[in-house]
PDB file of N, CA and C in Angstrom:
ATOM      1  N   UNK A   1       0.845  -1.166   0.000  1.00  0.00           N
ATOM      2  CA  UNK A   1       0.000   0.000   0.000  1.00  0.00           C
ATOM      3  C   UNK A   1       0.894   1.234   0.000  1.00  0.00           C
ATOM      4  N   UNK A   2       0.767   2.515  -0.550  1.00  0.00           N
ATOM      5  CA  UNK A   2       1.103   3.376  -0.835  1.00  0.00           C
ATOM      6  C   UNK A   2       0.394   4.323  -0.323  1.00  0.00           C
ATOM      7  N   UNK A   3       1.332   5.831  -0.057  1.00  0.00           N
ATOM      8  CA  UNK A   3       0.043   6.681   0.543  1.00  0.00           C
ATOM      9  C   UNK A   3      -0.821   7.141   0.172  1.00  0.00           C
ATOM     10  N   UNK A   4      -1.191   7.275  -1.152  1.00  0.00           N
ATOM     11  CA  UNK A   4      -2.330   8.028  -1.879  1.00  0.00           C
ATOM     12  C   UNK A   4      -3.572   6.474  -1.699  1.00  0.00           C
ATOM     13  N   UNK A   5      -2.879   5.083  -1.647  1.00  0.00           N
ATOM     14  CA  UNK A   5      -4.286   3.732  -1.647  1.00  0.00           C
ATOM     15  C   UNK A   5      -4.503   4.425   0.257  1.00  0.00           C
ATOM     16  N   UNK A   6      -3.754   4.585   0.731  1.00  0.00           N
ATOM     17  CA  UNK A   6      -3.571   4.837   2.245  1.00  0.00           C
ATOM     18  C   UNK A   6      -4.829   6.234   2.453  1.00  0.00           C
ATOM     19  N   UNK A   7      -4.392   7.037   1.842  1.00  0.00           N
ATOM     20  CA  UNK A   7      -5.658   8.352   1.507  1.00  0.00           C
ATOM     21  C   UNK A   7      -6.866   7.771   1.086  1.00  0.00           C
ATOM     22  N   UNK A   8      -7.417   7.224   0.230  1.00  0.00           N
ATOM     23  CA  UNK A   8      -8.111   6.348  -0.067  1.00  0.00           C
ATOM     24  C   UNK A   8      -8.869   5.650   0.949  1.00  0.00           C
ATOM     25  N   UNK A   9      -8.360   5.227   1.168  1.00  0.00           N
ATOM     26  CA  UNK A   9      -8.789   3.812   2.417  1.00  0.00           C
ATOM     27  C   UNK A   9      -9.407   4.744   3.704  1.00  0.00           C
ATOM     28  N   UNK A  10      -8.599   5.711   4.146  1.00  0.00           N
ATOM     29  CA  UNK A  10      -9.027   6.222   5.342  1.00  0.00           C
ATOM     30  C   UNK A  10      -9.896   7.671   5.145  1.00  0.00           C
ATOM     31  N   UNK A  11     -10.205   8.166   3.599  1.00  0.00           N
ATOM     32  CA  UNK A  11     -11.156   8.792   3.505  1.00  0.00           C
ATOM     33  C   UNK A  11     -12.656   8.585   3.604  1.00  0.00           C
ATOM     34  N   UNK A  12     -12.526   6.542   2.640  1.00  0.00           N
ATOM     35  CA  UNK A  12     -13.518   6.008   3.100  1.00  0.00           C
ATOM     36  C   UNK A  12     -14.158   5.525   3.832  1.00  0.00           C
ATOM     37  N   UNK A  13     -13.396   5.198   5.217  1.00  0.00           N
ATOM     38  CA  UNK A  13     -13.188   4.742   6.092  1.00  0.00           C
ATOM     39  C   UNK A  13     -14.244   5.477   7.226  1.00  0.00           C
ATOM     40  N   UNK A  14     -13.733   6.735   7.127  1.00  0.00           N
ATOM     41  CA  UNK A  14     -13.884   8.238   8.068  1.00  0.00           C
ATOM     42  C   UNK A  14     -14.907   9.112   7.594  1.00  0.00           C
ATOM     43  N   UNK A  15     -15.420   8.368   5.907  1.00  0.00           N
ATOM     44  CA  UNK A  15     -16.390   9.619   5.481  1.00  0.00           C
ATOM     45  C   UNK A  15     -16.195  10.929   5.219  1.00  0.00           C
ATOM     46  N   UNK A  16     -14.930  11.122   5.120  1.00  0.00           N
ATOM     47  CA  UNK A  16     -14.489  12.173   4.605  1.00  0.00           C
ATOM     48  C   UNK A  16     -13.682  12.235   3.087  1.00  0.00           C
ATOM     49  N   UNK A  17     -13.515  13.629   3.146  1.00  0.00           N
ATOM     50  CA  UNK A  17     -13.271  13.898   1.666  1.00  0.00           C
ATOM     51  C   UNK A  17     -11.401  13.298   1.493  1.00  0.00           C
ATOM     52  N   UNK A  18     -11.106  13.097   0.174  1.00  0.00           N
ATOM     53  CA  UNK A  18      -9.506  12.855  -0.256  1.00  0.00           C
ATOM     54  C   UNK A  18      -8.688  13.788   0.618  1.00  0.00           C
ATOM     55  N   UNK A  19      -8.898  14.707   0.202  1.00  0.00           N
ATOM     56  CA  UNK A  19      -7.973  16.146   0.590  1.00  0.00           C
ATOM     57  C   UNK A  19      -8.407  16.338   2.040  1.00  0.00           C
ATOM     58  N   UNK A  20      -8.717  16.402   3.174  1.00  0.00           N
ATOM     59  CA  UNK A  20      -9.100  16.556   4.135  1.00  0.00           C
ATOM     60  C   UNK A  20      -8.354  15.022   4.720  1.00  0.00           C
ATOM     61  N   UNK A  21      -8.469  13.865   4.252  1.00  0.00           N
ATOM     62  CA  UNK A  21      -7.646  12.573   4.692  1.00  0.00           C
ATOM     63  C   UNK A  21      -6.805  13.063   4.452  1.00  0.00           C
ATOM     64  N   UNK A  22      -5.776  13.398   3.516  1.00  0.00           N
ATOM     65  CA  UNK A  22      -4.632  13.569   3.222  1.00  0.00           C
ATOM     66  C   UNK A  22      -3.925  14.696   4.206  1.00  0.00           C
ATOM     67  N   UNK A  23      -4.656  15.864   4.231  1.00  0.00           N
ATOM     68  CA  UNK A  23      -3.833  16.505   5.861  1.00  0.00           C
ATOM     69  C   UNK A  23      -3.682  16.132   7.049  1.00  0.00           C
ATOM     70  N   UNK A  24      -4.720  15.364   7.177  1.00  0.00           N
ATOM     71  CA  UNK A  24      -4.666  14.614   8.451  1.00  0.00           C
ATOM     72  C   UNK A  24      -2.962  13.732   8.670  1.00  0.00           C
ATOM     73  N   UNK A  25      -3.414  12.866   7.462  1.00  0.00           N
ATOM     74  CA  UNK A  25      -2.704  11.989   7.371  1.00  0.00           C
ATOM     75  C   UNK A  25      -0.913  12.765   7.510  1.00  0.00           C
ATOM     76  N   UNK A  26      -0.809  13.455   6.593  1.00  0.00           N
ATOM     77  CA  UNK A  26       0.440  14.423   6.851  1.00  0.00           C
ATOM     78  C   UNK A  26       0.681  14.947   7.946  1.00  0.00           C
ATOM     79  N   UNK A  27      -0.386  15.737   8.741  1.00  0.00           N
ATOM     80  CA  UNK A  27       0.031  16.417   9.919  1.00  0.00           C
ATOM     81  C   UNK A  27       0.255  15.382  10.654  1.00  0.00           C
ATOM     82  N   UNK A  28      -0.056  14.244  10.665  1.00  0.00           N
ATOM     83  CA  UNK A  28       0.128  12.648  11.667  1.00  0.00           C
ATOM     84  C   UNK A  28       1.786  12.875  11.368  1.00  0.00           C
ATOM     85  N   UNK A  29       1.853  12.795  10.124  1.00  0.00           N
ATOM     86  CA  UNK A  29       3.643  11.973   9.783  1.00  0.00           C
ATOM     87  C   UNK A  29       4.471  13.139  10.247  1.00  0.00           C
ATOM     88  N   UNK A  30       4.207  14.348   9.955  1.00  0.00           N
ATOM     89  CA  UNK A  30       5.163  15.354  10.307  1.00  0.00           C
ATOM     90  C   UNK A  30       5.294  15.650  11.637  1.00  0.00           C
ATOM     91  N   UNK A  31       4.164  15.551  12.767  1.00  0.00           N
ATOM     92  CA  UNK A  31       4.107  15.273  13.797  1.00  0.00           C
ATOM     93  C   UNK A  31       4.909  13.787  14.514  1.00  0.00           C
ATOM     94  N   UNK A  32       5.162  13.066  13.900  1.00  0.00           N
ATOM     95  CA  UNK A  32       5.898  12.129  14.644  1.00  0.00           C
ATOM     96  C   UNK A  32       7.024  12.094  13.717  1.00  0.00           C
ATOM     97  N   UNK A  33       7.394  12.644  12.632  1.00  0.00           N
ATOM     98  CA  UNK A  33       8.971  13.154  12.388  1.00  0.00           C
ATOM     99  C   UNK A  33       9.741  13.968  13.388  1.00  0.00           C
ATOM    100  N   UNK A  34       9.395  15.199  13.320  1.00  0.00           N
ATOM    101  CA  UNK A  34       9.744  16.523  14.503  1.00  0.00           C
ATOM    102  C   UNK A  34       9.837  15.638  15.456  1.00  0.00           C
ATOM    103  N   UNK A  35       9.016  14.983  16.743  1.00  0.00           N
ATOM    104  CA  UNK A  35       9.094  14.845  18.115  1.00  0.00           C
ATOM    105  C   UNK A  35      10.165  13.459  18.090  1.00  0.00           C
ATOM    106  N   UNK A  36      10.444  12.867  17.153  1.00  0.00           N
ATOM    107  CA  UNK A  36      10.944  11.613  16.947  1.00  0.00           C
ATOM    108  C   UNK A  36      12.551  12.268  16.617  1.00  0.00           C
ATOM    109  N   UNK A  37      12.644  13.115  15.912  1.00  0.00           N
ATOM    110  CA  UNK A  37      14.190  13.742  15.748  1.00  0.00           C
ATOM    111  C   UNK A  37      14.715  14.449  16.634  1.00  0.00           C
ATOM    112  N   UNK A  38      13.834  15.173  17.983  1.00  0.00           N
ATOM    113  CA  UNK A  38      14.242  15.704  18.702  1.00  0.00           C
ATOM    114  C   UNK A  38      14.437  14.251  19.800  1.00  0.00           C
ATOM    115  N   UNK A  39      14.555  13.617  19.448  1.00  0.00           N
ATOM    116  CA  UNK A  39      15.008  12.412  20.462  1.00  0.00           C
ATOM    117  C   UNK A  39      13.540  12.067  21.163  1.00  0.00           C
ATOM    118  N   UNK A  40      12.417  12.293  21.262  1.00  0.00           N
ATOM    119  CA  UNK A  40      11.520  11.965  21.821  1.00  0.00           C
ATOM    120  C   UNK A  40      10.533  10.530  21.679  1.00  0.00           C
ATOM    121  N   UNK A  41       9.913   9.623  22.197  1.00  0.00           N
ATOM    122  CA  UNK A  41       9.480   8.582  22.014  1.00  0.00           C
ATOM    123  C   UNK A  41       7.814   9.102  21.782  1.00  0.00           C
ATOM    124  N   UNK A  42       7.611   8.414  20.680  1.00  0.00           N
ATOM    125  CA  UNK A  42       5.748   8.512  19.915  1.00  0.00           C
ATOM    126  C   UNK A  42       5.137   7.731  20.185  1.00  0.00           C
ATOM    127  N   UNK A  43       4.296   7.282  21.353  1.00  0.00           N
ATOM    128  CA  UNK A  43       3.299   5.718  21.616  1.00  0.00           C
ATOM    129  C   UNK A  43       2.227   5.861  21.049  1.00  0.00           C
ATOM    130  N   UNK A  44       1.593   5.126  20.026  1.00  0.00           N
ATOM    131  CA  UNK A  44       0.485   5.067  19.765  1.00  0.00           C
ATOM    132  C   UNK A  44       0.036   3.822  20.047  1.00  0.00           C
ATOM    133  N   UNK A  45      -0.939   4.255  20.817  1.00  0.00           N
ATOM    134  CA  UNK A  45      -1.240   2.559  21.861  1.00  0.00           C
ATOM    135  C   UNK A  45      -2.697   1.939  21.046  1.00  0.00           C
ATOM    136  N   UNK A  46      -1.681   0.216  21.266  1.00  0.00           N
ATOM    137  CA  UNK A  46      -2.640  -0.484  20.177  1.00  0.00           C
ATOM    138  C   UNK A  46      -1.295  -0.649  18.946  1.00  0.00           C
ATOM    139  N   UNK A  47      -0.965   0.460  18.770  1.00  0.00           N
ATOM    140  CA  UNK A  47       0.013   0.643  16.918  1.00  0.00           C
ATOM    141  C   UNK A  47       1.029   0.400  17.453  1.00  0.00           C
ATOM    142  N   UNK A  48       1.694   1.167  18.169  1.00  0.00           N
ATOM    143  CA  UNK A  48       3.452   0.883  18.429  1.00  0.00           C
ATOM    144  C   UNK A  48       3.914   2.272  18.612  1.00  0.00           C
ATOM    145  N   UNK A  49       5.147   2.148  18.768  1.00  0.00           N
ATOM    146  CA  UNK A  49       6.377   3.301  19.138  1.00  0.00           C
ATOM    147  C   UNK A  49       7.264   3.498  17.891  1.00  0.00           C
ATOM    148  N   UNK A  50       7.619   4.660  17.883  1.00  0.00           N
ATOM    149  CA  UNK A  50       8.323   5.438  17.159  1.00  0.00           C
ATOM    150  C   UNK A  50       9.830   5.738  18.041  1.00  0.00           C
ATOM    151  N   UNK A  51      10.695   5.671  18.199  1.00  0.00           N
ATOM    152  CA  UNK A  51      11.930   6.504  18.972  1.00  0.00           C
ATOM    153  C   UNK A  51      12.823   6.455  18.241  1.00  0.00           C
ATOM    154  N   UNK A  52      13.918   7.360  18.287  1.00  0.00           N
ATOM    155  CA  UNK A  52      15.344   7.267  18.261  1.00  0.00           C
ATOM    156  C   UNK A  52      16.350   6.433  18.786  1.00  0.00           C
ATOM    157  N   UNK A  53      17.126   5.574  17.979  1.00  0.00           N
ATOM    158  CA  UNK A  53      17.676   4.639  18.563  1.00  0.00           C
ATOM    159  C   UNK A  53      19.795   5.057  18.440  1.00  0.00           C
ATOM    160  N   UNK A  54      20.638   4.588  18.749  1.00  0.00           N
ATOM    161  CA  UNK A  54      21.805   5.299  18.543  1.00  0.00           C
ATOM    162  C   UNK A  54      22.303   3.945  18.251  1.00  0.00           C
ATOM    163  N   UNK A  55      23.099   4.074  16.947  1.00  0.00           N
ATOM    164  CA  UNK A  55      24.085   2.827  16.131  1.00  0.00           C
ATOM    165  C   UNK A  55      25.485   2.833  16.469  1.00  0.00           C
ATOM    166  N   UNK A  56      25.971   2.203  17.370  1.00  0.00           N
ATOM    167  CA  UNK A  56      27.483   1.826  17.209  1.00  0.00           C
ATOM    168  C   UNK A  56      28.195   2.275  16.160  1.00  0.00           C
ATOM    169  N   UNK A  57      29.293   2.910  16.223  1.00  0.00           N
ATOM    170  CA  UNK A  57      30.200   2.295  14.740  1.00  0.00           C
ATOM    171  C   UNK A  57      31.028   1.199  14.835  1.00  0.00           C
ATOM    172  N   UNK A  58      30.699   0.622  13.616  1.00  0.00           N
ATOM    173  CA  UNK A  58      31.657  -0.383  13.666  1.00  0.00           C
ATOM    174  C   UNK A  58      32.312  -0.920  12.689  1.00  0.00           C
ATOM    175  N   UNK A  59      33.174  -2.026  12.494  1.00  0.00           N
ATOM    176  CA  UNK A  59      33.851  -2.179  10.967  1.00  0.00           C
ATOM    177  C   UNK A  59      32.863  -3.148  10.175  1.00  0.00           C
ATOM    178  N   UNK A  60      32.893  -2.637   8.969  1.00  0.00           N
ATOM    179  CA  UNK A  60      32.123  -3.894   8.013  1.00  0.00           C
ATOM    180  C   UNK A  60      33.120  -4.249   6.786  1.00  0.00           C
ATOM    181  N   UNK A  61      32.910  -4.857   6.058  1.00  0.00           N
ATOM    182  CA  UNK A  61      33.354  -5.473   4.956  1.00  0.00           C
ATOM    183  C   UNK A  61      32.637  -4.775   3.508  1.00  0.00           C
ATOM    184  N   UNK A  62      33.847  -4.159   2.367  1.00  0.00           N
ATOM    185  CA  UNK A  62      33.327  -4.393   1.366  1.00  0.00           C
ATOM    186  C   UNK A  62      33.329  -5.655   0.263  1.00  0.00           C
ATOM    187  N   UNK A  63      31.798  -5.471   0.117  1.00  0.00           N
ATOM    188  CA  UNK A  63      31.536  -7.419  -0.807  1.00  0.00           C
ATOM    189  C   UNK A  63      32.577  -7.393  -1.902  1.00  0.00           C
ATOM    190  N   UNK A  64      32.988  -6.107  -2.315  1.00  0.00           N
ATOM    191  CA  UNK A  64      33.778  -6.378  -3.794  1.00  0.00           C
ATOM    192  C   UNK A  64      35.593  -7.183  -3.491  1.00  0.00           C
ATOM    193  N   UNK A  65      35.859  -6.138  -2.333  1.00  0.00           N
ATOM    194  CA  UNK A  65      37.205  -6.514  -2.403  1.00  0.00           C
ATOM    195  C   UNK A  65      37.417  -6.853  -1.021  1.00  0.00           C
ATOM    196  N   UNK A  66      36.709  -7.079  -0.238  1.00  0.00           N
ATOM    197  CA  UNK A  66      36.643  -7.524   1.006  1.00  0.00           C
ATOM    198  C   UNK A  66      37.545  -7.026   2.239  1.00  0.00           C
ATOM    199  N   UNK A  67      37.664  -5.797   1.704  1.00  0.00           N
ATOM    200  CA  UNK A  67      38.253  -4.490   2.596  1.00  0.00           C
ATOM    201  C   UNK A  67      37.782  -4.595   3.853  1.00  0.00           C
ATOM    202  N   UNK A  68      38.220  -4.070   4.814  1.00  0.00           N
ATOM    203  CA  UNK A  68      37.221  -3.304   6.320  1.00  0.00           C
ATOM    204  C   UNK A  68      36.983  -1.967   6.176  1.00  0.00           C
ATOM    205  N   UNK A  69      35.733  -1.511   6.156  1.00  0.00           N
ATOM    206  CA  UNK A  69      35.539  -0.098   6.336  1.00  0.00           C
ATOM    207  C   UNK A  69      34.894   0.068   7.750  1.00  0.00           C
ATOM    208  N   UNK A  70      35.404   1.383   7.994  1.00  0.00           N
ATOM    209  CA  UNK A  70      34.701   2.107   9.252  1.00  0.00           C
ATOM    210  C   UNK A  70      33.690   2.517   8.883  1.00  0.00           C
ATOM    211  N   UNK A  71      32.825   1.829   9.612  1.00  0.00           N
ATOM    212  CA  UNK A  71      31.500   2.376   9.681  1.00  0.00           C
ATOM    213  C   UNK A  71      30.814   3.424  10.521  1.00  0.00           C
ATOM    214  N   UNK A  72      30.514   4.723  10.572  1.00  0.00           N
ATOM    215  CA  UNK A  72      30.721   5.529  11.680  1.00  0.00           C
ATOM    216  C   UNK A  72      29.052   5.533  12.722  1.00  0.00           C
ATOM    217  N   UNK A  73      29.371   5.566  13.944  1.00  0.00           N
ATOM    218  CA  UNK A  73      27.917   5.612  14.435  1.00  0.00           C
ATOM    219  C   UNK A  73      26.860   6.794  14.083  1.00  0.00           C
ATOM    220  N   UNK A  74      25.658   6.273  13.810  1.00  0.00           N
ATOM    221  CA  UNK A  74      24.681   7.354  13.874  1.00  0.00           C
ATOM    222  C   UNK A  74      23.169   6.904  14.498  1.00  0.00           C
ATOM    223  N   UNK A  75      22.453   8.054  14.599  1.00  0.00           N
ATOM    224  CA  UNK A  75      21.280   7.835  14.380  1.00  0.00           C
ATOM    225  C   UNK A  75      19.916   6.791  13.595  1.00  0.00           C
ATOM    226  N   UNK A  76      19.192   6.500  14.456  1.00  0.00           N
ATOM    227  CA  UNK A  76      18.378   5.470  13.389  1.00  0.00           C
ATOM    228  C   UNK A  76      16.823   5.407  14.294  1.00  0.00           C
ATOM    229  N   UNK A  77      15.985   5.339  13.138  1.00  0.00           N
ATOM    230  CA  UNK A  77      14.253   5.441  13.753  1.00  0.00           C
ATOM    231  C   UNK A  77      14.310   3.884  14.064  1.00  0.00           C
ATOM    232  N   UNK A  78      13.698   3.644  15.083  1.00  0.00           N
ATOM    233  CA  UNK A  78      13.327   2.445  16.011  1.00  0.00           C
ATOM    234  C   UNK A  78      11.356   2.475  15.906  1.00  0.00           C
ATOM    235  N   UNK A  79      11.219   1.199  15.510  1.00  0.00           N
ATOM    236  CA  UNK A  79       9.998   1.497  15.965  1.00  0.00           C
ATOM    237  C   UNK A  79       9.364  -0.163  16.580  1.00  0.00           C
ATOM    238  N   UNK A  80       8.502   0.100  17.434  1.00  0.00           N
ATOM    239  CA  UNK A  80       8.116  -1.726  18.191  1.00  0.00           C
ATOM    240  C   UNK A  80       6.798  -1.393  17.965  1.00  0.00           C
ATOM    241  N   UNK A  81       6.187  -2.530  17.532  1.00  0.00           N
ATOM    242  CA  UNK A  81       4.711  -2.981  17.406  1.00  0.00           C
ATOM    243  C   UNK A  81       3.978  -3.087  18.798  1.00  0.00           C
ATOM    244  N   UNK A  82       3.069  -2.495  18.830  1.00  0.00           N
ATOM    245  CA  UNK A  82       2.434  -2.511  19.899  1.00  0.00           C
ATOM    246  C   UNK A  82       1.322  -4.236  20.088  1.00  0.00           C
ATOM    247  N   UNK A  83       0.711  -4.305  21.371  1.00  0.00           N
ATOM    248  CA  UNK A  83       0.099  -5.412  21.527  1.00  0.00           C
ATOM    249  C   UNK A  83      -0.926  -5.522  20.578  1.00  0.00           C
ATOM    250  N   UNK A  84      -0.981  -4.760  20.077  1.00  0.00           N
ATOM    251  CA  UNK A  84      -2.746  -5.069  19.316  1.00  0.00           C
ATOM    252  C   UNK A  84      -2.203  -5.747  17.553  1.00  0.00           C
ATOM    253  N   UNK A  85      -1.093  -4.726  17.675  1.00  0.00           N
ATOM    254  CA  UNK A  85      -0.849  -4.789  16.219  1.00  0.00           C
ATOM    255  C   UNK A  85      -0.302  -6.404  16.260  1.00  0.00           C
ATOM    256  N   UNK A  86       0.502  -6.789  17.149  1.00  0.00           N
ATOM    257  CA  UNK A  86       0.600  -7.975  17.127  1.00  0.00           C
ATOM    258  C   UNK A  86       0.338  -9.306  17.241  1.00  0.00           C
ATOM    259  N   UNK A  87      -0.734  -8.779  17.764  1.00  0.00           N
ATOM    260  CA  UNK A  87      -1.946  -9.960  17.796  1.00  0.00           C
ATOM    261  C   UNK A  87      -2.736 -10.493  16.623  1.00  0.00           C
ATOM    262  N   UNK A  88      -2.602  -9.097  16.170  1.00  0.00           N
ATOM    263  CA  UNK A  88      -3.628  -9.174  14.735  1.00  0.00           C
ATOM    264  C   UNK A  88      -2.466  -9.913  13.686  1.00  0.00           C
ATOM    265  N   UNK A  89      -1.511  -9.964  13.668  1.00  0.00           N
ATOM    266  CA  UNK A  89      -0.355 -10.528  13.047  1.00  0.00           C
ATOM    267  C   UNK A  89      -0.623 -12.049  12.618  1.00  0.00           C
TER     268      UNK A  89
END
């Protein structure tokens, strides 16, 4: 699914119009971009969590010539399925 079948689905869903799903739907994502980059954790209970997680650096291998490269630590979105979502699984 894609976000415009995603617009779709939850316009019909909600009885509302395309364009009216579709802000919603955006102000949702941009809202848990922002609070999620400022290091903050997003629970949507039932759905799951959103957080910031922090990556080691470490050495990996290139497949071609089987070098070690440094891999440097960064940032990375974490997210865990909540109970519901996993049930329904």
């Amino acid at each position: 699914m894609n976000k415009a079948e995603l617009v779709d689905i939850v316009a019909k869903e909600a009885g509302t119009t395309k364009k009216d799903a579709e802000q919603v739907i955006n102000a949702m994502m941009d809202t848990i971009i922002k609070h999620v980059a400022r290091g903050e954790r997003v629970t949507l209970v039932g759905f799951g969590a959103f957080e910031t997680r922090q990556r080691k650096a470490r050495t990996g291998r290139n497949p071609k010539t089987n070098e070690p490269l440094n891999i440097p630590a960064k940032k990375v979105v974490g997210f865990s399925s909540g109970k519901e979502f996993k049930a329904r699984l």
